[in-house]
Structure formats: structure tokens, C-alpha cells
Protein backbone atom coordinates (compact mmCIF):
# COMPACT_ATOMS: atom_id res chain seq x y z
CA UNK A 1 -13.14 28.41 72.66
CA UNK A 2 -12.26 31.16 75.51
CA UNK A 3 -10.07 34.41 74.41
CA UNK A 4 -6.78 33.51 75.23
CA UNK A 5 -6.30 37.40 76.07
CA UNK A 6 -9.62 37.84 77.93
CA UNK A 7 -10.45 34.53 79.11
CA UNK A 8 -13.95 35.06 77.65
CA UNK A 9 -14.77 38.20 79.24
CA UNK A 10 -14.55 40.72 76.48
CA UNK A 11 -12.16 42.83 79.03
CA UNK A 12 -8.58 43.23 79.65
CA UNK A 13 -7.52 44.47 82.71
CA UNK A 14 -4.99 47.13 82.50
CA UNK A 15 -3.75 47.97 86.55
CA UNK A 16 -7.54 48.30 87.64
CA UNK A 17 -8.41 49.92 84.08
CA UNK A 18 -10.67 48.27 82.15
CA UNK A 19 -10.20 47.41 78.47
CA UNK A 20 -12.13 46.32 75.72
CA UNK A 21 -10.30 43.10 74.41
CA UNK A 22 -10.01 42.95 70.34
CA UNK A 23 -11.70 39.95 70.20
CA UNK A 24 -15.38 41.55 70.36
CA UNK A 25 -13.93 43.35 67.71
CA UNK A 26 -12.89 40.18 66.03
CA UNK A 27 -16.11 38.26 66.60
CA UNK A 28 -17.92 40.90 64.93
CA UNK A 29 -15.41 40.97 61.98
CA UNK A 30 -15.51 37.30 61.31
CA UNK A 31 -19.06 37.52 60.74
CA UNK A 32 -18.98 40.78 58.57
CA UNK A 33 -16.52 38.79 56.56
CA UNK A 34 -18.54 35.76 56.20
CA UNK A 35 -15.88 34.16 57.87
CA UNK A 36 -16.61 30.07 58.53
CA UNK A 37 -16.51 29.56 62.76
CA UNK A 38 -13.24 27.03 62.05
CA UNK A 39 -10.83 29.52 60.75
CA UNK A 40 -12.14 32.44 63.26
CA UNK A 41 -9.05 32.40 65.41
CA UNK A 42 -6.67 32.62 61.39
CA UNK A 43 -4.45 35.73 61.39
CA UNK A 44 -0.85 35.80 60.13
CA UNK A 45 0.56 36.02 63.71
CA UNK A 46 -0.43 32.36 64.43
CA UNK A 47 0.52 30.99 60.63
CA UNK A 48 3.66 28.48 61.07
CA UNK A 49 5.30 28.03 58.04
CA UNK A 50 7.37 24.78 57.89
CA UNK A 51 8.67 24.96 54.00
CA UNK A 52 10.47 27.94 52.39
CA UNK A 53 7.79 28.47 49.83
CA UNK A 54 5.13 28.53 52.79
CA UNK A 55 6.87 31.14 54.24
CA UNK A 56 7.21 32.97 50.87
CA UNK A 57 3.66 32.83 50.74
CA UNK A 58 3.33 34.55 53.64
CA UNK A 59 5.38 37.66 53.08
CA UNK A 60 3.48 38.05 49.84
CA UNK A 61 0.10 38.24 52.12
CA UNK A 62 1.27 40.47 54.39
CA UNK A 63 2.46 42.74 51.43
CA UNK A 64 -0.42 42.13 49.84
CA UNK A 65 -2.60 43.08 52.28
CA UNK A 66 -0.78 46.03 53.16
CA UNK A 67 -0.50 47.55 49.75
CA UNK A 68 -4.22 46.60 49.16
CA UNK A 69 -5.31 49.21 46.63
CA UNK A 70 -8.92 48.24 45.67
CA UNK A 71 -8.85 50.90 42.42
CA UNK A 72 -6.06 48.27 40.46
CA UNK A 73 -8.16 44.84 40.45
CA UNK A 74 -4.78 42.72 41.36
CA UNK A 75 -5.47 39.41 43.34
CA UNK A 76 -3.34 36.05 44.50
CA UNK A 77 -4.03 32.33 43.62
CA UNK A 78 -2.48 30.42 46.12
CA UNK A 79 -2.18 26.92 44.81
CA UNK A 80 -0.73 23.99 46.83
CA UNK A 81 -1.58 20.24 47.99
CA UNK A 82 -4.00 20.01 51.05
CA UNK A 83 -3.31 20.97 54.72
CA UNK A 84 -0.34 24.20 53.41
CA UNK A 85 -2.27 26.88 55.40
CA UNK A 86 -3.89 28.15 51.84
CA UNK A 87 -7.42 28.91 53.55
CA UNK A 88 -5.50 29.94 56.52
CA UNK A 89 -3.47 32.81 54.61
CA UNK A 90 -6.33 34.12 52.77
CA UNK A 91 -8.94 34.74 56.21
CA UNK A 92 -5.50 36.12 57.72
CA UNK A 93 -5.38 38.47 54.39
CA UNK A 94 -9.14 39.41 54.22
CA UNK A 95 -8.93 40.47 57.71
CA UNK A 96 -5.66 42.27 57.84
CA UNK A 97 -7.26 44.57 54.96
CA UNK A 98 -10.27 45.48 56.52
CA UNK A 99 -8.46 45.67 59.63
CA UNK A 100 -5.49 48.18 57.75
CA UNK A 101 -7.86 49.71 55.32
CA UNK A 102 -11.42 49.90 56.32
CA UNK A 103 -12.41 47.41 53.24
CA UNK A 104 -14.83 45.01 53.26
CA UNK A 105 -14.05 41.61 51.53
CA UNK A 106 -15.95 38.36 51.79
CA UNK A 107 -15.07 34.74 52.15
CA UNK A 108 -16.69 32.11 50.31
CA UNK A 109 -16.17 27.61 50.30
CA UNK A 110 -17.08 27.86 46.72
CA UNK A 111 -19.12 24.66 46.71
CA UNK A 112 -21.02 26.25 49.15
CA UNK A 113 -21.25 29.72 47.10
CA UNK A 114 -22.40 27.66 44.35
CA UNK A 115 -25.12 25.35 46.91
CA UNK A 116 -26.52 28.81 48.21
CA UNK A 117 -27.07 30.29 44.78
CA UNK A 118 -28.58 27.23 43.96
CA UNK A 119 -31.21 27.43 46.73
CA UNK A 120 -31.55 31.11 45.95
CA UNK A 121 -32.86 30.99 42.63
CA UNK A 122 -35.58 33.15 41.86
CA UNK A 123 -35.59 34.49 44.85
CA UNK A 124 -34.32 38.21 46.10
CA UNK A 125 -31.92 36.57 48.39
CA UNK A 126 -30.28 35.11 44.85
CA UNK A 127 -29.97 38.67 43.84
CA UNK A 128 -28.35 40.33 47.08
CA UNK A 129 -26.16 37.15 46.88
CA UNK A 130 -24.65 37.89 43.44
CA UNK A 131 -24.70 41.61 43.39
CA UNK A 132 -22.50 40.93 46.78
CA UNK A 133 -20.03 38.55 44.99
CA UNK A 134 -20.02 40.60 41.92
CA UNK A 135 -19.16 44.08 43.40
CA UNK A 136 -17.12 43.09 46.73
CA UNK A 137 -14.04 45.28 46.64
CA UNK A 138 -12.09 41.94 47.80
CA UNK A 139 -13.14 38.25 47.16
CA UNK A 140 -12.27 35.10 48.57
CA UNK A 141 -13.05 31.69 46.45
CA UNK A 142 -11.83 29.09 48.77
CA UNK A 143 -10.88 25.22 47.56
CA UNK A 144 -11.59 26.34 43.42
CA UNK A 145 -12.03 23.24 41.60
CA UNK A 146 -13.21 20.61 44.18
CA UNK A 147 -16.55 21.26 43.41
CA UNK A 148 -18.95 19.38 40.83
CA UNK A 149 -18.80 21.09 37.66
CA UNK A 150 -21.88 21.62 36.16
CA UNK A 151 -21.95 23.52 32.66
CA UNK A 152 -24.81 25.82 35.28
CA UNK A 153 -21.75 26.32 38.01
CA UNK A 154 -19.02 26.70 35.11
CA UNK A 155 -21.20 29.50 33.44
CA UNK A 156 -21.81 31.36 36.70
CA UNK A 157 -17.94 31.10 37.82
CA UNK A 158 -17.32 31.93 34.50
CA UNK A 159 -19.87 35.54 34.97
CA UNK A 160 -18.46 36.37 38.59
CA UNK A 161 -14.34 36.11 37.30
CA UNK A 162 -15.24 37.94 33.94
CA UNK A 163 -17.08 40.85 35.68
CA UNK A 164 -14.28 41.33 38.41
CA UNK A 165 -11.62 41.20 36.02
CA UNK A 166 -13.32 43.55 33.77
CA UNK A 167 -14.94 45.77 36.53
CA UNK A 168 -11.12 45.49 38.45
CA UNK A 169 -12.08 43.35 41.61
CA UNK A 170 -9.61 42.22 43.51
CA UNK A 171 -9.84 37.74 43.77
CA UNK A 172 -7.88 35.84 45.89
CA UNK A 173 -8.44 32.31 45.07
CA UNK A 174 -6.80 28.85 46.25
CA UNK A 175 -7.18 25.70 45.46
CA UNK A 176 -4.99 22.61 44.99
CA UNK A 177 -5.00 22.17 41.01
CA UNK A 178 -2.62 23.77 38.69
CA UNK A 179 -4.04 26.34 36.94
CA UNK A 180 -2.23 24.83 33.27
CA UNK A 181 -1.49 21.08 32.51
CA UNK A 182 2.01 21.01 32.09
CA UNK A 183 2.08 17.01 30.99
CA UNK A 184 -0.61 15.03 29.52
CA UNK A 185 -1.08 13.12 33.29
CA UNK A 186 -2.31 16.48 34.67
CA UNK A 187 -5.15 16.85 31.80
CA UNK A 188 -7.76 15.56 34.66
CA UNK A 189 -5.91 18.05 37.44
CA UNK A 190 -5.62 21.26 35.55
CA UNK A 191 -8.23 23.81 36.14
CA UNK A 192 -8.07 25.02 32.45
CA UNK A 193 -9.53 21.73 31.94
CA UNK A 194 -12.07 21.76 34.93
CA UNK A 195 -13.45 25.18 34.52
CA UNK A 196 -12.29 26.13 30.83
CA UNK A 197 -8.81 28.18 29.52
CA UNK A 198 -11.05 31.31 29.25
CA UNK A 199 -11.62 31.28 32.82
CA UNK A 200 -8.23 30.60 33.49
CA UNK A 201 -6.74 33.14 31.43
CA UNK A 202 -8.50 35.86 33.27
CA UNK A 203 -7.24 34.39 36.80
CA UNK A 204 -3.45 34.41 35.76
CA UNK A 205 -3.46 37.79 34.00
CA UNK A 206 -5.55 39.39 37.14
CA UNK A 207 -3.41 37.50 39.71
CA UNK A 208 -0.02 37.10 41.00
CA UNK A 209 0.43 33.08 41.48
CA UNK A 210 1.73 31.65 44.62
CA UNK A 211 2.73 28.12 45.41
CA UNK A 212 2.78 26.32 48.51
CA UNK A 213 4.47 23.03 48.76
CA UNK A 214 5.59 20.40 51.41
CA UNK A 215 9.97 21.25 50.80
């Protein structure tokens, strides 16, 4: 899809002057970013929040993003049903800090982190792979929970949240489980019970917990 600004030309014309248009720059960042094609255009200027706690979600982004300090380790969950602009807020927030602060994050569909390290194994590209996902100053684990859990992919979430919680990297996670069951219907539902309470421990004490609902 054309630039809106640029019409696809990579140039803005100013009154016969010439200007680069940011999306070059943008192109180039969603790729640095490991940013999936789809969400490309995300930013928090184009997020519409309908509900109030969709647009609470947002101002805690935006702060977020702008406060970034990668020396304190703090991340977000942001946990909500399908189609609430989770995935959406967190490329808009892994952008806006590189854009504001000059740090690199990454983006990751965790079934697909998991399917690449998979396909790695052995191999040096396994190695640059989890050094990247173990060190990144800022994190993105997209859709946490949907994924088959093997006890192989529960031990190796398990190592990547236990080294950037104790190493202080900043994770910002969604998903659409609860983090704790809070009846005995959400047993199946809870991600203490998908991934395991240790796990989950070290996600609510490193993060600040956001909700996104439909009212």
C-alpha cells in the first residue's frame, strides 16, 4: 500500500523543495524491529479506541514509551479478548521508543519465536536467535498462550522471562488469558495454568497489567 504522505515516492514536496518522507524511515524501522508487514502502518496516531479501558491503555503506552528507561527492567501485559488493538499498541510502543530514544526492541508472534527456534536447533542461527531475545533492551511476546505448550516451549519461555527479569529487560507481553484463575471455570484459561505460576509470578512483579475490554 502507497504512502498516504508521499504517494509512494519517498518525497514530499515542500514549495519546489524536496523532502525525504518518514516513511523510508519507517520501512527501514519496521524491519529493524522485526516488525510483521500487517501491522507496518501501527502507530498510536491511527489507534481508535472505542471503550474507556482501550483508551486507558493507550495513555499508559504513550507514557510508557516516553518514560522508557531501559536500566529499571519494567514492562506491560496487555491482556484483553481478540480484535482490542493489543498487537496494535505494542508495534505503536516498540516504535515510539526507538523512535524517542534511540533503543532497539524486537517484536515476536510467539508461536512463531518458538517455530524458528525450533528449526534453529543446533545451528548458529539458534544461537544469534536467543542471545537476541535474551539481551534485547525491549521485548515484544505477541498472542502469549495461544501456542502449543510443550514441556520443550514451557522450559524455554520459562529461560527467556527468568533471565530478563533477573538481568532487568524490559517485556511487553499480550495475550488474551488472565494471567490468575480467579474461579474454578478459568482453570483451562489462566496462564498460571498454561505456562506454570513461576512464570507468571515473574510477569506480574516485572510488569504493570493492563486490560482491554469491549465496555
Amino acid at each position: 500500500m502507497a504512502c498516504a504522505r508521499c504517494g509512494g515516492s519517498g518525497f514530499i514536496d515542500r514549495g519546489g523543495v524536496l523532502e525525504l518522507c518518514d516513511c523510508r524511515y519507517e520501512v527501514n524501522l519496521t524491519r529493524y524491529l522485526n516488525i510483521p508487514p500487517r501491522f507496518e502502518p501501527a502507530s498510536f496516531e491511527n489507534y481508535v479506541p472505542v471503550s474507556p479501558s482501550q483508551k486507558k491503555a493507550l495513555e499508559v503506552c504513550k507514557l510508557y514509551a516516553l518514560t522508557f528507561d531501559p536500566k529499571e527492567g519494567r514492562g506491560l501485559t496487555l491482556i484483553g479478548p481478540p480484535q482490542m488493538g493489543k498487537t496494535h499498541l505494542a508495534v505503536a510502543l516498540l516504535k515510539a521508543v526507538y523512535k524517542e530514544k534511540k533503543i532497539r526492541g524486537l517484536f515476536f508472534d510467539t508461536k512463531d519465536l518458538f517455530y524458528r527456534l525450533q528449526s534453529y536447533a543446533g545451528t548458529e542461527r539458534y544461537e544469534k536467535l536467543i542471545r537476541a531475545v535474551l539481551h534485547v533492551p525491549l521485548l515484544v511476546l505477541d498472542d502469549l498462550g495461544s501456542e502449543r505448550l510443550s514441556d520443550w516451549r514451557i522450559e524455554t519461555l520459562s529461560h527467556i522471562i527468568s533471565h530478563r527479569y533477573n538481568y532487568l529487560k524490559s517485556t511487553i507481553i499480550t495475550t488474551n488469558y488472565p494471567l490468575m484463575r480467579q474461579s474454578s471455570e478459568e482453570i483451562a484459561r489462566a496462564l498460571e495454568e498454561r505456562l506454570s505460576p513461576a512464570i507468571v509470578g515473574k510477569i506480574t512483579q516485572a510488569n504493570e497489567t493492563v486490560y482491554l475490554m469491549e465496555v
